[in-house]
PDB file of N, CA and C in Angstrom:
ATOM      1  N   UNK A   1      42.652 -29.555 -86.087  1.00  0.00           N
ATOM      2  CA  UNK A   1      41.968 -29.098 -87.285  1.00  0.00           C
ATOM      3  C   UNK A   1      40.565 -29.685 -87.326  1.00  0.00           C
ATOM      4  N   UNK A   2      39.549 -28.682 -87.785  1.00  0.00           N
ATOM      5  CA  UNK A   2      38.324 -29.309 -88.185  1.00  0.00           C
ATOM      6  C   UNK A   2      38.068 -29.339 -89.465  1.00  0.00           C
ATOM      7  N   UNK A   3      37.118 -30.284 -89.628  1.00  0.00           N
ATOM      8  CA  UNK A   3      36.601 -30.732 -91.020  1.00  0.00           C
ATOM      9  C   UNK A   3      34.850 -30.267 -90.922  1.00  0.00           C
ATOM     10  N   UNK A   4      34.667 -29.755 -92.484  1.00  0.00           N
ATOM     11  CA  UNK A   4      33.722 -28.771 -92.421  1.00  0.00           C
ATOM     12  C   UNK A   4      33.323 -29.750 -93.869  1.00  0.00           C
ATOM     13  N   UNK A   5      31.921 -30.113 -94.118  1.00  0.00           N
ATOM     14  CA  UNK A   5      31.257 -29.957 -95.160  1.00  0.00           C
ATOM     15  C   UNK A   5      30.983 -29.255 -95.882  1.00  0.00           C
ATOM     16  N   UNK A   6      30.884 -28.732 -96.718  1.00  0.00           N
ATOM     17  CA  UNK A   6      30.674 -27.430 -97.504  1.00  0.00           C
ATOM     18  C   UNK A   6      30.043 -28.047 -98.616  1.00  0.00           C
ATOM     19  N   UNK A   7      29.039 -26.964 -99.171  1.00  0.00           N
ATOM     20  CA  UNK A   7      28.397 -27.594-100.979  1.00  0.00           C
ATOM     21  C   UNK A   7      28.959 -26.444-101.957  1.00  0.00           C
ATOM     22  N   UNK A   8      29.136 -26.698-102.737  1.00  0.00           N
ATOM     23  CA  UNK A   8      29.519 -25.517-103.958  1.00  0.00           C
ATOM     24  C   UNK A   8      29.280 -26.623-105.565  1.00  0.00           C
ATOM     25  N   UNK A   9      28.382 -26.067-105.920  1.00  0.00           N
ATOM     26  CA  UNK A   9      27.847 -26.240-107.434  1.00  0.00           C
ATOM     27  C   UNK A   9      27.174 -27.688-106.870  1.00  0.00           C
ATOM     28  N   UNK A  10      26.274 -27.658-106.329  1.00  0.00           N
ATOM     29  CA  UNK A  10      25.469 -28.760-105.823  1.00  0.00           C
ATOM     30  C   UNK A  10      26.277 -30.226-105.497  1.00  0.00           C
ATOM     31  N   UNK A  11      27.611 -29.785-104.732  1.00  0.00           N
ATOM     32  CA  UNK A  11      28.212 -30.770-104.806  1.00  0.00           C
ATOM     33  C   UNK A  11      28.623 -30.845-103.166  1.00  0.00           C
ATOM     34  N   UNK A  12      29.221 -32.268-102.002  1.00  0.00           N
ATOM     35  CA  UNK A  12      29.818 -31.731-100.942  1.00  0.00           C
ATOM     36  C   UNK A  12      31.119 -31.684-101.236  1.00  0.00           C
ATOM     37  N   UNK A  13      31.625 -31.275-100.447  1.00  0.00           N
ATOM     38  CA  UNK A  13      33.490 -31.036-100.541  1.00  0.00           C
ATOM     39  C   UNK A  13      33.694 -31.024 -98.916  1.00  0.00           C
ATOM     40  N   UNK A  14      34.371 -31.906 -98.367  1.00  0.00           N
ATOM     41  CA  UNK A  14      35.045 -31.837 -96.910  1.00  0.00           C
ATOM     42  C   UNK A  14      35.807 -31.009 -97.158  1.00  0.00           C
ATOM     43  N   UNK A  15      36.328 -29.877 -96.259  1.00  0.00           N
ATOM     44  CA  UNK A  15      37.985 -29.661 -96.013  1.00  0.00           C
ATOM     45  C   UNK A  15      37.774 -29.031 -94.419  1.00  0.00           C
ATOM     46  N   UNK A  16      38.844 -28.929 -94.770  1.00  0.00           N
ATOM     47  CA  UNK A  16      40.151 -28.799 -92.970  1.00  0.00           C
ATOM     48  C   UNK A  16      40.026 -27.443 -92.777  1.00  0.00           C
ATOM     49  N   UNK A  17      40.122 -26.918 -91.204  1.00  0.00           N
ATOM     50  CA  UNK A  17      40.323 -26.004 -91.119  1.00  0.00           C
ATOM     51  C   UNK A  17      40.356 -25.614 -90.028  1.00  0.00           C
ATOM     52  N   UNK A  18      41.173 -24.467 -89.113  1.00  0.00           N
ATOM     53  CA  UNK A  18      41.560 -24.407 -87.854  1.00  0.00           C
ATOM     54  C   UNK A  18      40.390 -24.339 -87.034  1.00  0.00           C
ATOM     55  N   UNK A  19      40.410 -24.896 -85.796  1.00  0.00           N
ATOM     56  CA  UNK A  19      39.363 -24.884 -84.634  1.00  0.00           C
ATOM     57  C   UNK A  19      38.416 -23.618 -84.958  1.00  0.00           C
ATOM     58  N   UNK A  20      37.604 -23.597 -84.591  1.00  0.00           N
ATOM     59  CA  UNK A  20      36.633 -22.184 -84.353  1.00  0.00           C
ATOM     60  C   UNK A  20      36.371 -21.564 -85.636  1.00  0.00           C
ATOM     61  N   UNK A  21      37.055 -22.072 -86.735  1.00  0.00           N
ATOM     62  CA  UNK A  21      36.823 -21.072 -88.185  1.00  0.00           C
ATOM     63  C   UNK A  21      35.599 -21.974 -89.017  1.00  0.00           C
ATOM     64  N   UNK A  22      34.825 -22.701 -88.645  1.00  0.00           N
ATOM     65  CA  UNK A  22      33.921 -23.435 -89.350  1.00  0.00           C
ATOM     66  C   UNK A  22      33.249 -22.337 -89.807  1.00  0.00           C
ATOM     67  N   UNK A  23      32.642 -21.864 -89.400  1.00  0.00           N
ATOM     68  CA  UNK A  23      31.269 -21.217 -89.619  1.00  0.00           C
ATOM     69  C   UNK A  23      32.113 -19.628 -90.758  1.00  0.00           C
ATOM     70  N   UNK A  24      33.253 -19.547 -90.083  1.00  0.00           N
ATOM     71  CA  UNK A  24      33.630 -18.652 -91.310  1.00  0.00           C
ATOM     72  C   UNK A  24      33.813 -19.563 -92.894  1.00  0.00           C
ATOM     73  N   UNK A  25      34.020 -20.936 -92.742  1.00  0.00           N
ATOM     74  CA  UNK A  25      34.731 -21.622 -93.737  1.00  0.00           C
ATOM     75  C   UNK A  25      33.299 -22.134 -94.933  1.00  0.00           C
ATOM     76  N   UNK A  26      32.248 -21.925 -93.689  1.00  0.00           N
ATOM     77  CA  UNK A  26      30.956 -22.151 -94.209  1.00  0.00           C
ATOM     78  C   UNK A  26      30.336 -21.246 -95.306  1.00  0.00           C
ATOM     79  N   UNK A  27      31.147 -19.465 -94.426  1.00  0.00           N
ATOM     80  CA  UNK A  27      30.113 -18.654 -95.364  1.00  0.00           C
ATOM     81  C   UNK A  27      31.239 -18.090 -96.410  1.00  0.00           C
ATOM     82  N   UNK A  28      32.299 -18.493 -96.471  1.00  0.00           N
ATOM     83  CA  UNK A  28      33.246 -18.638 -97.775  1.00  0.00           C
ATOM     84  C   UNK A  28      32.278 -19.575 -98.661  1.00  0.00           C
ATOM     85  N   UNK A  29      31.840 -21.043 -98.561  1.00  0.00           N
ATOM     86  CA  UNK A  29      31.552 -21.548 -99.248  1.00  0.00           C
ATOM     87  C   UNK A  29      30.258 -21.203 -99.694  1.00  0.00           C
ATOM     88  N   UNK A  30      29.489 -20.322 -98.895  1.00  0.00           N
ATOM     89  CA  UNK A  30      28.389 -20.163 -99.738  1.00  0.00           C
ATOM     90  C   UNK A  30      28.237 -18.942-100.537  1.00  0.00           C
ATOM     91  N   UNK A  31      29.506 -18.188 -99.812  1.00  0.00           N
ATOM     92  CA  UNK A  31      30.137 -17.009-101.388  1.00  0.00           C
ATOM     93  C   UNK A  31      30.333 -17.520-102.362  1.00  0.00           C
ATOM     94  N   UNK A  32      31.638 -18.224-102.402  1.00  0.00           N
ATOM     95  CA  UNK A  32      31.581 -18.795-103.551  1.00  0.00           C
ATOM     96  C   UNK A  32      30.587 -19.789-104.670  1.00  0.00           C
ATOM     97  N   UNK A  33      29.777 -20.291-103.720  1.00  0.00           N
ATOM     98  CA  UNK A  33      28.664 -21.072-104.491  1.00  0.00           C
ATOM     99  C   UNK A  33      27.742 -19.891-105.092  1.00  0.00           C
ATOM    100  N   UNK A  34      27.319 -19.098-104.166  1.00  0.00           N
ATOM    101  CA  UNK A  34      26.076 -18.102-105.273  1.00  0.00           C
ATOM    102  C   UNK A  34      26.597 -17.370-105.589  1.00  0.00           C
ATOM    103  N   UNK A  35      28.490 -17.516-106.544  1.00  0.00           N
ATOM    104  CA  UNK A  35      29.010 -16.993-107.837  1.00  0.00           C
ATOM    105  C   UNK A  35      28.883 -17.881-108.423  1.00  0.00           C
ATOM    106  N   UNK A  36      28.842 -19.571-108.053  1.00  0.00           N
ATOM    107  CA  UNK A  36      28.761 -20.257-109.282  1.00  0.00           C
ATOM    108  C   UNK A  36      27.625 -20.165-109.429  1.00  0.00           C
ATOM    109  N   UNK A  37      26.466 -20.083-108.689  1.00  0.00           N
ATOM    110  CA  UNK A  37      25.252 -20.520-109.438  1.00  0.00           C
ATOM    111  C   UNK A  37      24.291 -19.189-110.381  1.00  0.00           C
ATOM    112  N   UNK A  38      25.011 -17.482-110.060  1.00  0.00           N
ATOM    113  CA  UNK A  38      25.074 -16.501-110.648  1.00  0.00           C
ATOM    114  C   UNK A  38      25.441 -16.495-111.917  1.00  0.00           C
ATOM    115  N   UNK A  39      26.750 -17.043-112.259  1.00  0.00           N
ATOM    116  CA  UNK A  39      27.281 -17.510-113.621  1.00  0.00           C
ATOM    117  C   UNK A  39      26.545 -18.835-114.177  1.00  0.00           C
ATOM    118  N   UNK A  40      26.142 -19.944-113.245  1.00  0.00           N
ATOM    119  CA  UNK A  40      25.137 -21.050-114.448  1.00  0.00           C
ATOM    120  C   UNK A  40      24.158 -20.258-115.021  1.00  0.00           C
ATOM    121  N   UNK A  41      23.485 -19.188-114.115  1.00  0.00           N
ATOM    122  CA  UNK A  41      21.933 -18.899-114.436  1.00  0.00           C
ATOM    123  C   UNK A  41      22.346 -18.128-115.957  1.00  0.00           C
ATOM    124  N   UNK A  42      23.491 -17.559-116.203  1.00  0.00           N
ATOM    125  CA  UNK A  42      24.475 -16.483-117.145  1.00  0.00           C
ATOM    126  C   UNK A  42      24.693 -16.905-118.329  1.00  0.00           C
ATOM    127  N   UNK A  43      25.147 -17.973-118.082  1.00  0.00           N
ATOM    128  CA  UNK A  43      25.987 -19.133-118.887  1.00  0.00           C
ATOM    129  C   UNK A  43      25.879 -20.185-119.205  1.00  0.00           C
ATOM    130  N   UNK A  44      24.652 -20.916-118.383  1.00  0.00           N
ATOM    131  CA  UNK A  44      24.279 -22.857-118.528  1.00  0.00           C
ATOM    132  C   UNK A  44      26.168 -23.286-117.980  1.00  0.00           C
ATOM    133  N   UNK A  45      25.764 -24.485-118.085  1.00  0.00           N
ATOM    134  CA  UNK A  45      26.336 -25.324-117.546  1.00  0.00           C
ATOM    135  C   UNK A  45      27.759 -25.477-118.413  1.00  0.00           C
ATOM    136  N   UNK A  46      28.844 -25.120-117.989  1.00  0.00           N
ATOM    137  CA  UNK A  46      30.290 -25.046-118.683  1.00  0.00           C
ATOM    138  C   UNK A  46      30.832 -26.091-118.034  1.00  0.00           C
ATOM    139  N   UNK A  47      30.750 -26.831-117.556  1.00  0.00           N
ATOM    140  CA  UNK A  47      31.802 -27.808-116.578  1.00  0.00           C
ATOM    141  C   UNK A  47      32.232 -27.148-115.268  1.00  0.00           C
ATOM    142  N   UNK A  48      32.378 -27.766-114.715  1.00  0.00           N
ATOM    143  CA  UNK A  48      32.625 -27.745-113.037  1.00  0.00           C
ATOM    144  C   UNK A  48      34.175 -26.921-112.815  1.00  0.00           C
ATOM    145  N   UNK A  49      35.114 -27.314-113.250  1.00  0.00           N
ATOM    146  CA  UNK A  49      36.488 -26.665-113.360  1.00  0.00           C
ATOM    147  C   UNK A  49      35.695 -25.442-113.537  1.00  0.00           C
ATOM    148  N   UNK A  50      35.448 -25.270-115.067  1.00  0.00           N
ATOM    149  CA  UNK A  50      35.110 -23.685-115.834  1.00  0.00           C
ATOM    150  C   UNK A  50      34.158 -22.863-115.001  1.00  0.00           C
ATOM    151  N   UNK A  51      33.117 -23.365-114.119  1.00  0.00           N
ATOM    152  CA  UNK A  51      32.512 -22.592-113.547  1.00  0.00           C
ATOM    153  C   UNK A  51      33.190 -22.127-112.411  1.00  0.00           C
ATOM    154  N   UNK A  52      33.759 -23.228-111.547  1.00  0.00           N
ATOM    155  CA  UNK A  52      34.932 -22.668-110.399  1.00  0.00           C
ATOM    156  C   UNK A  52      36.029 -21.813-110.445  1.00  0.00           C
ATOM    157  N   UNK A  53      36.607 -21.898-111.762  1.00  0.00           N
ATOM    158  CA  UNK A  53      37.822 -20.890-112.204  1.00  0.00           C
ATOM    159  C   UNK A  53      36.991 -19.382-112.621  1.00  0.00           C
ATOM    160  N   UNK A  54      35.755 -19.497-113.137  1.00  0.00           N
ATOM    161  CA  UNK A  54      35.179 -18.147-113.625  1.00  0.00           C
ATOM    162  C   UNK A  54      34.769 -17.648-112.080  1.00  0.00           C
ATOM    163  N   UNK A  55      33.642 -18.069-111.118  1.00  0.00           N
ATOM    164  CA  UNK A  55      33.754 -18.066-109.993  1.00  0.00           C
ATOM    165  C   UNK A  55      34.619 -17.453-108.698  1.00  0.00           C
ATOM    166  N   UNK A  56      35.983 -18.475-109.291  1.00  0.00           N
ATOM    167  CA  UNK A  56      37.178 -17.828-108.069  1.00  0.00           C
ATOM    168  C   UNK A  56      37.765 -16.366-109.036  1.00  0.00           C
ATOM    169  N   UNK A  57      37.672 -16.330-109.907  1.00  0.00           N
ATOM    170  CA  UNK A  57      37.759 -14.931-110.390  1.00  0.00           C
ATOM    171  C   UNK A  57      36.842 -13.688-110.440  1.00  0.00           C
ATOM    172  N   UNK A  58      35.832 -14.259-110.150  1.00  0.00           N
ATOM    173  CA  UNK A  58      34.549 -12.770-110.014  1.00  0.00           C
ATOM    174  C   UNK A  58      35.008 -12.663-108.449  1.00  0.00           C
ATOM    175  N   UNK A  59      34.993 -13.981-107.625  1.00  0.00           N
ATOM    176  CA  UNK A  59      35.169 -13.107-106.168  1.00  0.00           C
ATOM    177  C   UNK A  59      36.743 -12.529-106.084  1.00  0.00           C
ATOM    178  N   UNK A  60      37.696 -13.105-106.732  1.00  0.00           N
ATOM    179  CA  UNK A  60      39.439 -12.658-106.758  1.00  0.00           C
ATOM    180  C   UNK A  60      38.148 -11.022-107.186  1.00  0.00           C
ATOM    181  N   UNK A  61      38.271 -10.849-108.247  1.00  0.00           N
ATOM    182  CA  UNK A  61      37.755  -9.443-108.767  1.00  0.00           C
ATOM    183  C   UNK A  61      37.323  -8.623-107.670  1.00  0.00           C
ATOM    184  N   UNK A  62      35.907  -9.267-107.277  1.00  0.00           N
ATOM    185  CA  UNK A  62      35.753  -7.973-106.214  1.00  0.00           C
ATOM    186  C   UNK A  62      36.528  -7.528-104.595  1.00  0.00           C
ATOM    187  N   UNK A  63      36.821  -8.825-104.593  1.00  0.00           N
ATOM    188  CA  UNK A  63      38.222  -8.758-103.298  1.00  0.00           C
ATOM    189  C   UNK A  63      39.043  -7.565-103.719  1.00  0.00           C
ATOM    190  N   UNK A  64      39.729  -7.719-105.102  1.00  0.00           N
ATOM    191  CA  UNK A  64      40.708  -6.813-105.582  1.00  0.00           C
ATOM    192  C   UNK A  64      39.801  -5.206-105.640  1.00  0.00           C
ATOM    193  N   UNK A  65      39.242  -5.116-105.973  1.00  0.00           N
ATOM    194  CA  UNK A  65      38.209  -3.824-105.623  1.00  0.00           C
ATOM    195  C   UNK A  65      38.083  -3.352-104.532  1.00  0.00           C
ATOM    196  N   UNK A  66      37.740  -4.210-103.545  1.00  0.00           N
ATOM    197  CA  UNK A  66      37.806  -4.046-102.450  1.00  0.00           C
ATOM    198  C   UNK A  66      39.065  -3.850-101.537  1.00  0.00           C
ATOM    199  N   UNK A  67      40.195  -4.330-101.754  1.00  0.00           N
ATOM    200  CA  UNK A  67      41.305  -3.471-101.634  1.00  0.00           C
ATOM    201  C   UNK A  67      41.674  -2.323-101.597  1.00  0.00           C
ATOM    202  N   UNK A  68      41.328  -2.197-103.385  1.00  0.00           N
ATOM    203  CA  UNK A  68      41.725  -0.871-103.978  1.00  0.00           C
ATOM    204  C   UNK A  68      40.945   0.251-102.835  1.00  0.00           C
ATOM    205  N   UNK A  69      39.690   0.188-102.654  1.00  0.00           N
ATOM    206  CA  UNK A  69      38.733   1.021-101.678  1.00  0.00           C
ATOM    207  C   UNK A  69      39.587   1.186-100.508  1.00  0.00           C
ATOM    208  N   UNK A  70      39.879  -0.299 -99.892  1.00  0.00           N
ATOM    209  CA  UNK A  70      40.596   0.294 -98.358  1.00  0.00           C
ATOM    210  C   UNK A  70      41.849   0.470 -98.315  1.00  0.00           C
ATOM    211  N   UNK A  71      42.108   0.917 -99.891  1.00  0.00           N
ATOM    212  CA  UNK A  71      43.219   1.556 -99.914  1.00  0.00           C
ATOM    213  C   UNK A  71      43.103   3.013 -99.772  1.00  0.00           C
ATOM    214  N   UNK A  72      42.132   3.371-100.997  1.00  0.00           N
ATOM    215  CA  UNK A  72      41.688   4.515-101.129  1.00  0.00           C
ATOM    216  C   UNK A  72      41.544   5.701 -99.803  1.00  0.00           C
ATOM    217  N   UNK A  73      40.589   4.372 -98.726  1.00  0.00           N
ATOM    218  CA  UNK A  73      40.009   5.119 -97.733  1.00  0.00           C
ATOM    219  C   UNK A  73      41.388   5.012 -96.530  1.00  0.00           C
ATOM    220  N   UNK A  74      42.449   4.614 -96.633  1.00  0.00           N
ATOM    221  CA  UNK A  74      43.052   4.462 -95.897  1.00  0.00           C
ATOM    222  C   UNK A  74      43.885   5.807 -96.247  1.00  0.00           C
ATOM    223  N   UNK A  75      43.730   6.527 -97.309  1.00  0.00           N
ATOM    224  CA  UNK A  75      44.948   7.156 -98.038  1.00  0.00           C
ATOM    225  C   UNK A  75      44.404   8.643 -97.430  1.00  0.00           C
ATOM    226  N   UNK A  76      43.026   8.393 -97.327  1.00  0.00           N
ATOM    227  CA  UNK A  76      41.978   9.891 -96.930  1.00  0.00           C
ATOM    228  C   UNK A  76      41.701  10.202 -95.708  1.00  0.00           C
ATOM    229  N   UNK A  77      42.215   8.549 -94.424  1.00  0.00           N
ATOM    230  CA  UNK A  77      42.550   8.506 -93.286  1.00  0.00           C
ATOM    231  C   UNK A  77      43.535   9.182 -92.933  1.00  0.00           C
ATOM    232  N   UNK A  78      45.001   8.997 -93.697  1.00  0.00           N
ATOM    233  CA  UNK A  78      46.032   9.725 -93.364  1.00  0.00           C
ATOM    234  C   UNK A  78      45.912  11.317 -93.999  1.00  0.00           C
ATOM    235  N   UNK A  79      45.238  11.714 -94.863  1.00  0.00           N
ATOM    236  CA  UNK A  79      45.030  12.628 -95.904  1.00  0.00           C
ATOM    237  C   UNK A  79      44.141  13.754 -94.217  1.00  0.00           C
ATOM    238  N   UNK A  80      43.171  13.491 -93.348  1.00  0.00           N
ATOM    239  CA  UNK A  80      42.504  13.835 -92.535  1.00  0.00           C
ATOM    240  C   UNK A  80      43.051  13.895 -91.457  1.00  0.00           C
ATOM    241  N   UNK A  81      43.887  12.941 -91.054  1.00  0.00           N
ATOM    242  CA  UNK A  81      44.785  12.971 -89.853  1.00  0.00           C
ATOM    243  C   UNK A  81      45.937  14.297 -89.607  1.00  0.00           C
ATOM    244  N   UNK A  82      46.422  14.420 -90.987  1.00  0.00           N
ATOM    245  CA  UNK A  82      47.618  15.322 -91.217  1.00  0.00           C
ATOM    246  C   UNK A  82      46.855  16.916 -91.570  1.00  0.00           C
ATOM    247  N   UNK A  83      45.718  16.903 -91.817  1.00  0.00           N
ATOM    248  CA  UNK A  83      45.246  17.998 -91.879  1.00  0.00           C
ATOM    249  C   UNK A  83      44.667  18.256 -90.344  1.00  0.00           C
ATOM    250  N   UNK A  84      44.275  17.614 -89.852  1.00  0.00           N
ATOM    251  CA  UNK A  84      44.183  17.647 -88.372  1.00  0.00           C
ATOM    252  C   UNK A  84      44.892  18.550 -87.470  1.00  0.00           C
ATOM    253  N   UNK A  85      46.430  17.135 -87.805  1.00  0.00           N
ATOM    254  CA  UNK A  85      47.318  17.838 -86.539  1.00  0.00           C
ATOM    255  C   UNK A  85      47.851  19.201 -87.418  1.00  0.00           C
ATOM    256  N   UNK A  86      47.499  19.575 -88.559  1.00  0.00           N
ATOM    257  CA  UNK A  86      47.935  21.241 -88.792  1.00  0.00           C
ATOM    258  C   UNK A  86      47.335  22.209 -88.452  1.00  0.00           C
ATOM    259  N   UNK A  87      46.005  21.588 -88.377  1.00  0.00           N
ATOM    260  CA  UNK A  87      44.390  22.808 -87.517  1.00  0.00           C
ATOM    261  C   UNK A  87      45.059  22.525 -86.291  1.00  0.00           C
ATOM    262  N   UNK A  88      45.388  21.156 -85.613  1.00  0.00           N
ATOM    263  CA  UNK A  88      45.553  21.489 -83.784  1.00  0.00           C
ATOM    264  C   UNK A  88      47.040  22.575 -83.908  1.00  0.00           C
ATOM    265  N   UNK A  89      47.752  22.783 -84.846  1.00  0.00           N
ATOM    266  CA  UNK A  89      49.006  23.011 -84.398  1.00  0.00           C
ATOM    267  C   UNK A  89      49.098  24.950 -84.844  1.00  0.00           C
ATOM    268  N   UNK A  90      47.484  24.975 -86.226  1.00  0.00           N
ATOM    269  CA  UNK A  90      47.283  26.503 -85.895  1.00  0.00           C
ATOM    270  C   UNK A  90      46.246  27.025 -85.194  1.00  0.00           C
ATOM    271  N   UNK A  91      45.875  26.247 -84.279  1.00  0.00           N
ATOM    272  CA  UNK A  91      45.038  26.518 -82.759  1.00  0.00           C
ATOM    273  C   UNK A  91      46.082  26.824 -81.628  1.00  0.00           C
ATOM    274  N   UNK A  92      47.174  26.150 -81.757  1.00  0.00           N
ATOM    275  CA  UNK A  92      47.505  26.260 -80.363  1.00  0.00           C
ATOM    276  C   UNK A  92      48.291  27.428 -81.200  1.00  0.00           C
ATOM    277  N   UNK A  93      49.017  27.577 -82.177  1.00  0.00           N
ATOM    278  CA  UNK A  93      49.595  29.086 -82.453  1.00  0.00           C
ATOM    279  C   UNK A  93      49.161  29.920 -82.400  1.00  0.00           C
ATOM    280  N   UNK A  94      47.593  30.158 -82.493  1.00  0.00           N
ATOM    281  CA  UNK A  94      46.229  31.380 -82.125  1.00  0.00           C
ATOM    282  C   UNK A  94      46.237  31.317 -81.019  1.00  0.00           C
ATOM    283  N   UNK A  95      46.450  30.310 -80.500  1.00  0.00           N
ATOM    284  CA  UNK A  95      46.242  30.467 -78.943  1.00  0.00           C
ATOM    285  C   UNK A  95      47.102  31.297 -78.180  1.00  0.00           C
ATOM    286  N   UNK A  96      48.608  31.205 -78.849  1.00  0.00           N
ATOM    287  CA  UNK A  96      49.577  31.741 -77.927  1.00  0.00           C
ATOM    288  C   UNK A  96      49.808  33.015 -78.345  1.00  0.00           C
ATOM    289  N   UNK A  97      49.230  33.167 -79.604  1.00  0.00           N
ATOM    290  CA  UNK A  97      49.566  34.949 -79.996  1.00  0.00           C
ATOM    291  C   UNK A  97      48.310  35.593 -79.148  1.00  0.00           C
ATOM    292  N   UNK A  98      47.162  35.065 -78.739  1.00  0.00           N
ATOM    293  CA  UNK A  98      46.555  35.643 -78.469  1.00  0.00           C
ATOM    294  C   UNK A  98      46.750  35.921 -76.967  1.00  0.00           C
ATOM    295  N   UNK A  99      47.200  34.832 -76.208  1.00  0.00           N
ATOM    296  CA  UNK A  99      47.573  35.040 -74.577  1.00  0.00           C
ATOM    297  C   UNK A  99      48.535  35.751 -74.292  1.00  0.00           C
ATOM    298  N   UNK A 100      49.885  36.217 -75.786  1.00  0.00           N
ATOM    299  CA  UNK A 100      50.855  37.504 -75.765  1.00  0.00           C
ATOM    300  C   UNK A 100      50.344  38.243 -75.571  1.00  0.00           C
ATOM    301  N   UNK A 101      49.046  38.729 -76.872  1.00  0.00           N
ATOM    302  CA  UNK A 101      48.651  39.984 -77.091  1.00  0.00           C
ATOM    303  C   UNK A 101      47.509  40.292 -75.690  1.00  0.00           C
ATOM    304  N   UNK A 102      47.055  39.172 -74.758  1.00  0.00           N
ATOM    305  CA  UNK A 102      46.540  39.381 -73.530  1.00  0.00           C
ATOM    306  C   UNK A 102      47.234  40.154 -72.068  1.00  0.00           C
ATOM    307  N   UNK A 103      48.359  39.557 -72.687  1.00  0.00           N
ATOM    308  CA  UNK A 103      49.389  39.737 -71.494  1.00  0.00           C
ATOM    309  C   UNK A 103      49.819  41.147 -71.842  1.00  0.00           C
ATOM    310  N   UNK A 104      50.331  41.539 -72.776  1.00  0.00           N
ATOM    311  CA  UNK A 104      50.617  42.749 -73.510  1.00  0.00           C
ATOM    312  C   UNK A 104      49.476  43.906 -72.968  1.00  0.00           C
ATOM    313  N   UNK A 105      48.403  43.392 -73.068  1.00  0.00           N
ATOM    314  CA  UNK A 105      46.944  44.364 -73.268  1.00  0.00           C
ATOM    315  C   UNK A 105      46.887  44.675 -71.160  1.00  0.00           C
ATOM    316  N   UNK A 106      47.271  43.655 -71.230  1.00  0.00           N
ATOM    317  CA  UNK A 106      47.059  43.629 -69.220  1.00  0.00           C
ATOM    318  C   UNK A 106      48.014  44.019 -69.127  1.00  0.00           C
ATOM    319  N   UNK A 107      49.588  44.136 -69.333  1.00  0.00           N
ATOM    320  CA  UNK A 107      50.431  45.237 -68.782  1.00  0.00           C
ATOM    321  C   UNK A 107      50.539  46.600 -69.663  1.00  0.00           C
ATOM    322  N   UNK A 108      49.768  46.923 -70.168  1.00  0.00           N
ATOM    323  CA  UNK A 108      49.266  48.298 -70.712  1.00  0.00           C
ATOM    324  C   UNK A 108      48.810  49.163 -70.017  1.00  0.00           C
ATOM    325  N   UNK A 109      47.451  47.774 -69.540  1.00  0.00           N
ATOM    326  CA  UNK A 109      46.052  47.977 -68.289  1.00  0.00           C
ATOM    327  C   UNK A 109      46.680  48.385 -67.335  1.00  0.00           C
ATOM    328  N   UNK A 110      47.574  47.482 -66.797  1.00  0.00           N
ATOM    329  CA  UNK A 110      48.451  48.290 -65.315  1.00  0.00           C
ATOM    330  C   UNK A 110      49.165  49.539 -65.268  1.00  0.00           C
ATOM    331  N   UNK A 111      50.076  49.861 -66.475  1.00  0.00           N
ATOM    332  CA  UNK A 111      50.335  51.339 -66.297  1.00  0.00           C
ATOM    333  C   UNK A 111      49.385  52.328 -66.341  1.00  0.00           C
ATOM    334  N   UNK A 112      48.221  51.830 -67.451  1.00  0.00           N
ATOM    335  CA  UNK A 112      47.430  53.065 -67.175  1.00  0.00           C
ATOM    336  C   UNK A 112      46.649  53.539 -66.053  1.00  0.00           C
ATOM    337  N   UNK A 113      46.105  52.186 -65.603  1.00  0.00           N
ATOM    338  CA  UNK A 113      45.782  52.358 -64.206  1.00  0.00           C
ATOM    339  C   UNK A 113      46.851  52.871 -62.865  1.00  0.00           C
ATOM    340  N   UNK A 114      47.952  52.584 -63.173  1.00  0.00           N
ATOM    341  CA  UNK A 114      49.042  53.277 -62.291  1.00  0.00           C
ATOM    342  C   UNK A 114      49.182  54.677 -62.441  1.00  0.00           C
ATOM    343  N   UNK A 115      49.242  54.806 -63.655  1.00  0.00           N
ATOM    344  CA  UNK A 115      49.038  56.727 -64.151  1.00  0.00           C
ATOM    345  C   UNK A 115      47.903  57.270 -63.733  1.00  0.00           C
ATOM    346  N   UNK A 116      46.722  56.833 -63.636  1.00  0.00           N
ATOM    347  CA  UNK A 116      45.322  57.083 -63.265  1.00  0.00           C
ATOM    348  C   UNK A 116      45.136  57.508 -61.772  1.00  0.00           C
ATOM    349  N   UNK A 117      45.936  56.937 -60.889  1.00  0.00           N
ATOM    350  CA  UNK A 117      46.173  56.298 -59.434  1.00  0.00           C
ATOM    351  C   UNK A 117      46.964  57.474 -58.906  1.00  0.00           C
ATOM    352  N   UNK A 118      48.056  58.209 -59.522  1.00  0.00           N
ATOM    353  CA  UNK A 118      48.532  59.338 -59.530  1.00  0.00           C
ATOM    354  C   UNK A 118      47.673  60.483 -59.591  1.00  0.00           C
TER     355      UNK A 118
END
């Protein structure tokens, strides 16, 4: 585990965190800091708890938004997919009425040309 410095509300805070994730653990902390310092500029100074709990709830908030979206877009993924395979599946049904009605049209072609040939 590594240990990462981090500042949030002009303060440091060590914590832990798996090999290689520093720099993600970094720009968590500076999300969350310019929500707290978004809400001081809002609000003045409420205490440190109150700004961190208002804080971890504007970003909980837009996380949860952000869900909802790749939910949304996940729903219009499958919504596109299934309309898809019904265009590939009335392509290949055009396809095959039409290589009947080819085949049909070419053994037409041959008798008449056989009658012709007479």
């Amino acid at each position: 585990m590594a240990q990462v410095v981090v500042q949030v509300n002009d303060r440091p805070y060590t914590m832990q965190c798996p090999d290689g994730e520093e720099d993600h653990l970094r720009d968590l902390a500076r999300l969350l800091d310019s929500e707290v310092q978004r809400i001081k500029r809002s609000v003045g100074s409420v205490g440190d708890i109150r700004i961190l709990v208002m804080s971890g709830l504007m970003v909980a908030d837009r996380l949860s938004e952000a869900i909802k979206r790749v939910e949304e877009l996940e729903e219009q993924v499958r919504s596109l997919r299934e309309s898809r395979n019904l265009a590939q599946q009335q392509t290949k049904d055009i396809e095959q009425r039409f290589a009947d009605r080819l085949d049909k049209a070419s053994e037409r072609l041959d008798i008449i040309a056989r009658d012709l040939a007479k």
